[in-house]
C-alpha atoms as a PDB file:
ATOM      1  CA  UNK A   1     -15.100  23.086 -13.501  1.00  0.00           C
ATOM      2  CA  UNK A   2     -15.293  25.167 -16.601  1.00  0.00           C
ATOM      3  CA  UNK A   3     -12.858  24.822 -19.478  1.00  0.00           C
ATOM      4  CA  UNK A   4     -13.093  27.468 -22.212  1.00  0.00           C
ATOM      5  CA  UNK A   5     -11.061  27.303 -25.908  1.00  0.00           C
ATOM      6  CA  UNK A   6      -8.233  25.035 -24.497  1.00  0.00           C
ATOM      7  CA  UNK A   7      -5.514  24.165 -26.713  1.00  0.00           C
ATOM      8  CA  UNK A   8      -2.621  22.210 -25.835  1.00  0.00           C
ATOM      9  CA  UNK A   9       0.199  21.081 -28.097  1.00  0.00           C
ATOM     10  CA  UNK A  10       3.456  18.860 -27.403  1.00  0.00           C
ATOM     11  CA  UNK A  11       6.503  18.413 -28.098  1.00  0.00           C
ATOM     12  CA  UNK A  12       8.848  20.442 -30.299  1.00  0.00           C
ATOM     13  CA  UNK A  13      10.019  21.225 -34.090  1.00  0.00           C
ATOM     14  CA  UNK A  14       8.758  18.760 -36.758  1.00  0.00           C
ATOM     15  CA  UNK A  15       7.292  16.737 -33.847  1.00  0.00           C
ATOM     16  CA  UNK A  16       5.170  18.744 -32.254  1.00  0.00           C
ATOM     17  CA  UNK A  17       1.512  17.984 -31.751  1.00  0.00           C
ATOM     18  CA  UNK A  18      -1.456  19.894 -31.392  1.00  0.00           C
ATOM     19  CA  UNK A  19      -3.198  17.877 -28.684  1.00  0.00           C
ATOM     20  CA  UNK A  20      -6.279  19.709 -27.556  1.00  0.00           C
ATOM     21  CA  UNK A  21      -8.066  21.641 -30.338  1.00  0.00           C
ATOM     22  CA  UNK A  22      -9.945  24.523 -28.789  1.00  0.00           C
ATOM     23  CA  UNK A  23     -12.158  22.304 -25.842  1.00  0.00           C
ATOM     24  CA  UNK A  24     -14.955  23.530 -24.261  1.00  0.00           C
ATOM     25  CA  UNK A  25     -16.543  22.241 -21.352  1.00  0.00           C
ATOM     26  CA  UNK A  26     -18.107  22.231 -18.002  1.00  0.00           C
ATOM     27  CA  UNK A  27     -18.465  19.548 -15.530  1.00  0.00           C
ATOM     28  CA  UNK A  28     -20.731  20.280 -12.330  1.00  0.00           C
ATOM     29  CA  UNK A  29     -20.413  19.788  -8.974  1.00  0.00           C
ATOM     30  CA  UNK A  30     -20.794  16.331  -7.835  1.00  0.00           C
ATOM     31  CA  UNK A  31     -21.136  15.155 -11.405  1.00  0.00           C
ATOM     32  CA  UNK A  32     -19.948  11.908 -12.513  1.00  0.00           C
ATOM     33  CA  UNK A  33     -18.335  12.463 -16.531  1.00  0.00           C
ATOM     34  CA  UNK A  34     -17.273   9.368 -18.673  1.00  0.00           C
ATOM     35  CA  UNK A  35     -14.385  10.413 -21.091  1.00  0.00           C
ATOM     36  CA  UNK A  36     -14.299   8.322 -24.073  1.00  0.00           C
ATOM     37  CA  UNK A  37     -12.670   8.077 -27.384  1.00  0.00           C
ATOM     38  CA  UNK A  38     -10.173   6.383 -29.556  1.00  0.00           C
ATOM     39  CA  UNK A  39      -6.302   5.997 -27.891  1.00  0.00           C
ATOM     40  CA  UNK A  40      -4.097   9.653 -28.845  1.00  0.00           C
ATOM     41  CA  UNK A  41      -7.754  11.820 -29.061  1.00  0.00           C
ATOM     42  CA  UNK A  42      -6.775  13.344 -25.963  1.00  0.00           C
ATOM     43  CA  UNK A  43      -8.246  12.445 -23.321  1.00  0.00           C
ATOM     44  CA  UNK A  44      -5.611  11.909 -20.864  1.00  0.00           C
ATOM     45  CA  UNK A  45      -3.975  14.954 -21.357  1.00  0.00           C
ATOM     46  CA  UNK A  46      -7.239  16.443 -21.310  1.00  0.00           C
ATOM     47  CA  UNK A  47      -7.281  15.469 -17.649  1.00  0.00           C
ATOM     48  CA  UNK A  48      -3.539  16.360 -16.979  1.00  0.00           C
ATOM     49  CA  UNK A  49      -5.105  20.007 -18.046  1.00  0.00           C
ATOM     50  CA  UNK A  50      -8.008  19.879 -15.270  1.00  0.00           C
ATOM     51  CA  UNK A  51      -5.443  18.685 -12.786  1.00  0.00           C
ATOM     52  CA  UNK A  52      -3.373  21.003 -13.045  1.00  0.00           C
ATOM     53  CA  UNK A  53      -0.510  18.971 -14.082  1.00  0.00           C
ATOM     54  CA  UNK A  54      -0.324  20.353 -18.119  1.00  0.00           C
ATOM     55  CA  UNK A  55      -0.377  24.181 -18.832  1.00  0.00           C
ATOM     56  CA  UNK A  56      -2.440  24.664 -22.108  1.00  0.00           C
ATOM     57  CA  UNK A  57      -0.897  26.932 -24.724  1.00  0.00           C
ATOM     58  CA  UNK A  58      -4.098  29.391 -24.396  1.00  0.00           C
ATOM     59  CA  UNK A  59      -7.411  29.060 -23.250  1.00  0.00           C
ATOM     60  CA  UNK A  60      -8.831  28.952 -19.371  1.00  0.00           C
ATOM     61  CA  UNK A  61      -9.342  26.616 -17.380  1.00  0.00           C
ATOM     62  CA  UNK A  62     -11.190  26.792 -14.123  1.00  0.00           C
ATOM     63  CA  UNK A  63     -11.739  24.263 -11.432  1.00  0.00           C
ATOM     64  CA  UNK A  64     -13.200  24.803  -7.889  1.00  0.00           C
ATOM     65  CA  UNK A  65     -13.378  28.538  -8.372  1.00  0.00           C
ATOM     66  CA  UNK A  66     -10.132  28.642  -9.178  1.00  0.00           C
ATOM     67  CA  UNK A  67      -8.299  30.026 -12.719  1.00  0.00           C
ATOM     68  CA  UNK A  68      -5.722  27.752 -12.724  1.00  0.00           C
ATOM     69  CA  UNK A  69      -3.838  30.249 -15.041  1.00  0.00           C
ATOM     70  CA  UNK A  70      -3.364  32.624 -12.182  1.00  0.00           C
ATOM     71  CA  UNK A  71      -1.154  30.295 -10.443  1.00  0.00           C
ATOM     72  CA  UNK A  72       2.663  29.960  -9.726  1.00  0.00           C
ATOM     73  CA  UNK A  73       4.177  26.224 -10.014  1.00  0.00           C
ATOM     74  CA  UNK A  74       3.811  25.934  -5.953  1.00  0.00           C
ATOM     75  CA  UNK A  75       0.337  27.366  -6.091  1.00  0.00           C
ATOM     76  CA  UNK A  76      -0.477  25.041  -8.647  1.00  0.00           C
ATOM     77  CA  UNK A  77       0.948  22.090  -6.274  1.00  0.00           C
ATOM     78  CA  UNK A  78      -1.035  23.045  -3.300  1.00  0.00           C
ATOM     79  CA  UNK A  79      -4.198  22.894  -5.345  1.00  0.00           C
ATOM     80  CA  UNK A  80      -3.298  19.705  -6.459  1.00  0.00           C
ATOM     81  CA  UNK A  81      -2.379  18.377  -3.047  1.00  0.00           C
ATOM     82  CA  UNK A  82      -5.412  20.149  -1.559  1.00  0.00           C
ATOM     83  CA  UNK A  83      -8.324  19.789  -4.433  1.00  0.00           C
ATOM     84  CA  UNK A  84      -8.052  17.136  -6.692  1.00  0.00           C
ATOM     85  CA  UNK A  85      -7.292  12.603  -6.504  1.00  0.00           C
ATOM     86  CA  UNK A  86      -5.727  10.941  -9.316  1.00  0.00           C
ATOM     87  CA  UNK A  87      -6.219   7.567 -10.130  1.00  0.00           C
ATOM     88  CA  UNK A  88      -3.610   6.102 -12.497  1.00  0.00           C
ATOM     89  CA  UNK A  89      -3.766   3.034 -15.006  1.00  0.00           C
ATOM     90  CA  UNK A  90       0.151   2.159 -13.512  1.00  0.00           C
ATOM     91  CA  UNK A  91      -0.327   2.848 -10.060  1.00  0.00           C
ATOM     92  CA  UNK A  92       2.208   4.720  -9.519  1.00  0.00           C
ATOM     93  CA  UNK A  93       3.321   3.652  -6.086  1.00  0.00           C
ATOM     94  CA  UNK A  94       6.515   4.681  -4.702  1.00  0.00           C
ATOM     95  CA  UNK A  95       8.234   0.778  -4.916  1.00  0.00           C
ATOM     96  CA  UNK A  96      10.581   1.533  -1.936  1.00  0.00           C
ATOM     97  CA  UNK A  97       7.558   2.442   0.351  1.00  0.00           C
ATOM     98  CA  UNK A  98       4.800   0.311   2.498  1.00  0.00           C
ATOM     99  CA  UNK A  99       1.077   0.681   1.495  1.00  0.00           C
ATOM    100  CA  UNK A 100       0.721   2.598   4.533  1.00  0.00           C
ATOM    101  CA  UNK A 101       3.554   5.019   3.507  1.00  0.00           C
ATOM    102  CA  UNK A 102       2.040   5.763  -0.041  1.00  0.00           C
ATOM    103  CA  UNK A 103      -1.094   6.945   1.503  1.00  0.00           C
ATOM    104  CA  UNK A 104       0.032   8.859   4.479  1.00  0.00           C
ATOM    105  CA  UNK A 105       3.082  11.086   1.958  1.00  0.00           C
ATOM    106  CA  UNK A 106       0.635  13.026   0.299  1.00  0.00           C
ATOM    107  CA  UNK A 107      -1.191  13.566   3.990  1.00  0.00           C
ATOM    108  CA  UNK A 108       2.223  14.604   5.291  1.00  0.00           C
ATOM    109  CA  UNK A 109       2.879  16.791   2.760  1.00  0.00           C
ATOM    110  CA  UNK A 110      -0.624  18.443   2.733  1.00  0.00           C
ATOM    111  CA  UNK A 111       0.281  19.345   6.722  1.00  0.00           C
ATOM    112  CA  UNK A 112      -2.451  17.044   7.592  1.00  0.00           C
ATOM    113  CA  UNK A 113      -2.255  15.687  11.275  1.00  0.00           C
ATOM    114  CA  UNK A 114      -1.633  12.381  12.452  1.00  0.00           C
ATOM    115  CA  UNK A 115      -1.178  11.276   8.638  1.00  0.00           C
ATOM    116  CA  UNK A 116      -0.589   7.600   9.269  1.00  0.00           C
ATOM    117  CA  UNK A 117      -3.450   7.628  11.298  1.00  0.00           C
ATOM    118  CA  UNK A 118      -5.282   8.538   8.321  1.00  0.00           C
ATOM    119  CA  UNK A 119      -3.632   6.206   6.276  1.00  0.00           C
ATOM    120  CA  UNK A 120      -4.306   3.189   8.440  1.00  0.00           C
ATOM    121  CA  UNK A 121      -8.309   4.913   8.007  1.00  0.00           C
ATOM    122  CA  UNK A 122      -8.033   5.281   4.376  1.00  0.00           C
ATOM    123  CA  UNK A 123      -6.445   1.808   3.669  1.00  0.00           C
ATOM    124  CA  UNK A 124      -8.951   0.058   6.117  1.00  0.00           C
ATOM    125  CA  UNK A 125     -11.753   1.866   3.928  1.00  0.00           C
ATOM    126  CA  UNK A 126     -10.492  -0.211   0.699  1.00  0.00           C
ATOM    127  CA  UNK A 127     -10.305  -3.244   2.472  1.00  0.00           C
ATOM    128  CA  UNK A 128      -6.537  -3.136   2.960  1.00  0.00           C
ATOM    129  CA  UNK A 129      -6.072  -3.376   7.032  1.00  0.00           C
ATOM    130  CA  UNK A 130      -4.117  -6.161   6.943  1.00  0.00           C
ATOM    131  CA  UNK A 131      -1.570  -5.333   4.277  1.00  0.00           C
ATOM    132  CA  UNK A 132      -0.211  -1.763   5.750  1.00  0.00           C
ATOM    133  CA  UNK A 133       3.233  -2.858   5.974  1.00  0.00           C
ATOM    134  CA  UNK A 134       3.498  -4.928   2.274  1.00  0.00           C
ATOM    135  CA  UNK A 135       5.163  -3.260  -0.233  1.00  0.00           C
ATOM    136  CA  UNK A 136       3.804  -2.819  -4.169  1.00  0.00           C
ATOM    137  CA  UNK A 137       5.443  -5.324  -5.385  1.00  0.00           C
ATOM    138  CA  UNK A 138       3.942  -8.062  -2.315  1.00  0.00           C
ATOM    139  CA  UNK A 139       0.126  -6.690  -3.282  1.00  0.00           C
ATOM    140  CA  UNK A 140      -1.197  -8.144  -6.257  1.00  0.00           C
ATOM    141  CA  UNK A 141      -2.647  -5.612  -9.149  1.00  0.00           C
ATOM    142  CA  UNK A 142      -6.201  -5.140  -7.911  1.00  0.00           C
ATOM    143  CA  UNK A 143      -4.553  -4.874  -3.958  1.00  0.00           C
ATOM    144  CA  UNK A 144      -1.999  -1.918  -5.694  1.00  0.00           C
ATOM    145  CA  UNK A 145      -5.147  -0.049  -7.293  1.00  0.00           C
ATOM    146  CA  UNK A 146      -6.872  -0.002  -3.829  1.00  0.00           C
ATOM    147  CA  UNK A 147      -3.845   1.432  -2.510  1.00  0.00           C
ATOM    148  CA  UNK A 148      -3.460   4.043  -4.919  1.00  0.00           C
ATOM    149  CA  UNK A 149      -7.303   4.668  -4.720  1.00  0.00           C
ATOM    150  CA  UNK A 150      -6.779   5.708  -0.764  1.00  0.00           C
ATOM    151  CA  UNK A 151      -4.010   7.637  -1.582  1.00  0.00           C
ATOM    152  CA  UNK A 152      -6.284   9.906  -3.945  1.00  0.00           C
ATOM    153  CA  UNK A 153      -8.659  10.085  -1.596  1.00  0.00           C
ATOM    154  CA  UNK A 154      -6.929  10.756   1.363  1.00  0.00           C
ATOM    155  CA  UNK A 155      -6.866  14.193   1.479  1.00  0.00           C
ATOM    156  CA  UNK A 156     -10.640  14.389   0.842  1.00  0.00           C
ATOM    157  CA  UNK A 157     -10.294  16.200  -2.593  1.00  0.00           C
ATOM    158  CA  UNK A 158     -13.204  17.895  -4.109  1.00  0.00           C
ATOM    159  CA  UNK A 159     -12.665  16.036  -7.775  1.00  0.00           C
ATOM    160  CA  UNK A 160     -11.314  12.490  -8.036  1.00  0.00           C
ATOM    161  CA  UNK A 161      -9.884  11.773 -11.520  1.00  0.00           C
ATOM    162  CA  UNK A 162      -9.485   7.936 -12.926  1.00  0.00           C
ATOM    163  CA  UNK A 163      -7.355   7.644 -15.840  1.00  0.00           C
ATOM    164  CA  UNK A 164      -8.539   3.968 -17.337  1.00  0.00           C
ATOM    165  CA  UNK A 165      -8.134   3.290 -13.495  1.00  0.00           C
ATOM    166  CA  UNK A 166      -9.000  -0.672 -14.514  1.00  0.00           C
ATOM    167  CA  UNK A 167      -6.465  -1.110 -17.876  1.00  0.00           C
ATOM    168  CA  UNK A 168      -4.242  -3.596 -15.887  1.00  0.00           C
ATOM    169  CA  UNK A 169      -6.731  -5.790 -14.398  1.00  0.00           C
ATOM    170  CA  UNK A 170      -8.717  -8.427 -15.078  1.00  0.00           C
ATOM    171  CA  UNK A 171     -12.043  -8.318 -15.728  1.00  0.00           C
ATOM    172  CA  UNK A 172     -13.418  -9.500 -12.332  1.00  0.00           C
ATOM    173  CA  UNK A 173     -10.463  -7.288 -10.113  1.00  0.00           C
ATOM    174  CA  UNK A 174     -11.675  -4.184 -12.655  1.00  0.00           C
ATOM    175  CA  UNK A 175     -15.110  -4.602 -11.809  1.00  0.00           C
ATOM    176  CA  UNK A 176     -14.330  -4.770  -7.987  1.00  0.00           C
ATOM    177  CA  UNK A 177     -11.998  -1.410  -8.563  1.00  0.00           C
ATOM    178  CA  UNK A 178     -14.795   0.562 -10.499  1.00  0.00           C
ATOM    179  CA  UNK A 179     -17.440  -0.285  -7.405  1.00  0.00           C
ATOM    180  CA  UNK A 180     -15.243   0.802  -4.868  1.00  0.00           C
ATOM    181  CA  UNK A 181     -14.281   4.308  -7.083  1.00  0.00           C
ATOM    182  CA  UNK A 182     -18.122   4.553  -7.234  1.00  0.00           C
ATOM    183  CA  UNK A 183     -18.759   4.029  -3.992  1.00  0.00           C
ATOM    184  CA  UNK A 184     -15.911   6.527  -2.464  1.00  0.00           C
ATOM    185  CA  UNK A 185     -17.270   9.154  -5.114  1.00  0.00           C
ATOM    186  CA  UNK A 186     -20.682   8.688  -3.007  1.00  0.00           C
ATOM    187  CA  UNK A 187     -20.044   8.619  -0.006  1.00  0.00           C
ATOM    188  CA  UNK A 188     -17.709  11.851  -0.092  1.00  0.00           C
ATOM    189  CA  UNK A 189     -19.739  13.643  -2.332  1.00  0.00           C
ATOM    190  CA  UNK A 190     -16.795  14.209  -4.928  1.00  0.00           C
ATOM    191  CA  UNK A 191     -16.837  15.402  -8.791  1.00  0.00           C
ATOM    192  CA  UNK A 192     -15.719  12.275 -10.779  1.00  0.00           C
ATOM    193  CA  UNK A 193     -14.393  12.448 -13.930  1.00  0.00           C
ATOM    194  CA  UNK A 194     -13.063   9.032 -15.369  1.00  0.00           C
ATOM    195  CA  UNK A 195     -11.448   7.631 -18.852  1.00  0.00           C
ATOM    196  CA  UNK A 196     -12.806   4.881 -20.186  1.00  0.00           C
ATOM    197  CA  UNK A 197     -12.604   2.806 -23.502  1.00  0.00           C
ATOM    198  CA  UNK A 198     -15.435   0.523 -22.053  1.00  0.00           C
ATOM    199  CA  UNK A 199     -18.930   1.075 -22.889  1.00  0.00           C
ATOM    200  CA  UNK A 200     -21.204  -0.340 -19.834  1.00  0.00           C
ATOM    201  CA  UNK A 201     -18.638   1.886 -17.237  1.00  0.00           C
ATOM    202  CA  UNK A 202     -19.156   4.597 -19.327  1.00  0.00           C
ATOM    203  CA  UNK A 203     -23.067   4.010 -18.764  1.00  0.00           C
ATOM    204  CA  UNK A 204     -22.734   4.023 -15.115  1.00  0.00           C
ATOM    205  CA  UNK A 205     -21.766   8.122 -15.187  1.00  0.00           C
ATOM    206  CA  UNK A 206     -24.022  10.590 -15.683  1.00  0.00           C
ATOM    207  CA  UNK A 207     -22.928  12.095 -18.866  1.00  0.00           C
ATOM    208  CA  UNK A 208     -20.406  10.655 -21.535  1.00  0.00           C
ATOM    209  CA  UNK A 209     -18.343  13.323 -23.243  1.00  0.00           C
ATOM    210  CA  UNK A 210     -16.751  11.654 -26.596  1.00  0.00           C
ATOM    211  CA  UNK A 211     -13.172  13.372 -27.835  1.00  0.00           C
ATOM    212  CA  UNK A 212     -11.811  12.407 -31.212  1.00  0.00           C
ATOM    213  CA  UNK A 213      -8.452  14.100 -32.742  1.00  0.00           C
ATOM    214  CA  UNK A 214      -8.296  16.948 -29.695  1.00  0.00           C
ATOM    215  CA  UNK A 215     -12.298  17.879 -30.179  1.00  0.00           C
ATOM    216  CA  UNK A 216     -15.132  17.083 -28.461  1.00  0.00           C
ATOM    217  CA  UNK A 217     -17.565  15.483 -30.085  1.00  0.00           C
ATOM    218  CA  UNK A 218     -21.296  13.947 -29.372  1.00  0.00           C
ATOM    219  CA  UNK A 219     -22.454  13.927 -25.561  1.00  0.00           C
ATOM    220  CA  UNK A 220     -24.816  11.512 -24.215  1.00  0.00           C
ATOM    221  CA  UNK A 221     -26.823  11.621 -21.368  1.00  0.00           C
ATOM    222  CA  UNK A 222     -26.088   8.252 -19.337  1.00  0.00           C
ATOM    223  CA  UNK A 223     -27.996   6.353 -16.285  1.00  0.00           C
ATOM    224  CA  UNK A 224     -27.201   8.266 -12.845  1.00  0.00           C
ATOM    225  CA  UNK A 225     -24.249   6.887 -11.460  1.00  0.00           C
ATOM    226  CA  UNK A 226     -24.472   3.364  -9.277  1.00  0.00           C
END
């Protein structure tokens, strides 16, 4: 992916906020990136801009080929749905839904065939073939995560993207999550790009790229990823 002069700002009037402050970057293929920096430097929204789901003010941004300022809103969504995994701190499982459910919606809406199929796959790849039928709030944090985590990589997305994908575990579940994101990333061959405020995770990628107040700062090379 290659990023080029990206500025974001949010919200409106007296509040409004530049976010990202000109931001440069490429990632390659099947490269494992660390994003770190102090909380409101931008990092998440810096990945809300390579996923498509943020619009920068000006600037290009280019992932997979693809200028993502050339697309519509429904263009944009099939990229998403097609291209790229998020991970989420939250979760962000559908409450009303089974585990198997979560993971086969973004199948069926990608057109996939037999999605639940897929799902029962996915889920038995995270170690979750006995709790297709629980819902969220009958799996325990590090169970929800693993869920989530199949969902992402159901469709078999070129880039998976973590955003502190271990903030609301405990040390030992977090640990378990991170070696299963590694191991996915892998054994699909996928770009990886993860937000982290802990230093031995961000060791494990390949390259650490530091924001602070919208910019990016120093890089450091890192161990290959494990």
């Amino acid at each position: 992916m290659e990023l080029h002069d990206v500025h974001l700002s949010l919200g409106q009037g007296a509040a409004r906020v530049h976010v990202l402050k000109g931001i440069s970057l490429g990632i390659a293929q099947g490269e494992t990136a660390g994003l770190t920096g102090p909380s409101g430097s931008g990092k998440s929204t810096l990945l809300m801009v390579i996923a498509g789901l943020e619009r920068p003010g000006s600037g290009m941004v280019k992932v997979d080929g693809i200028n993502l300022g050339k697309l519509d809103e429904d263009a944009l969504a099939r990229f998403r749905g097609a291209r790229v995994g998020i991970v989420f701190q939250s979760f962000h499982l559908i409450p009303t839904m089974t585990a198997l459910e979560n993971v086969a919606i973004p199948l069926e809406l990608s057109g996939a065939r037999a999605p639940f199929e897929r799902a029962r796959l996915e889920l038995a790849a995270v170690g979750l073939k006995d709790r297709l039928s629980h819902y969220p709030a009958q799996l325990s944090g590090g169970e929800q995560q693993r869920v989530a985590i199949a969902r992402a990589v159901a469709t078999n997305p070129s880039i998976l993207i973590a955003d502190e994908p271990t903030g609301n575990l405990d040390e030992a579940t977090g640990a378990a999550i991170i070696d299963l994101i590694f191991a996915l990333k892998r054994e699909r061959k996928t770009t990886l790009i993860i937000v982290t405020h802990d230093p031995a995770l961000a060791e494990r990628c390949d390259r650490t790229i530091r924001i602070h107040s919208g910019r990016i700062g120093e890089r450091e090379a890192a161990s290959p990823a494990r």
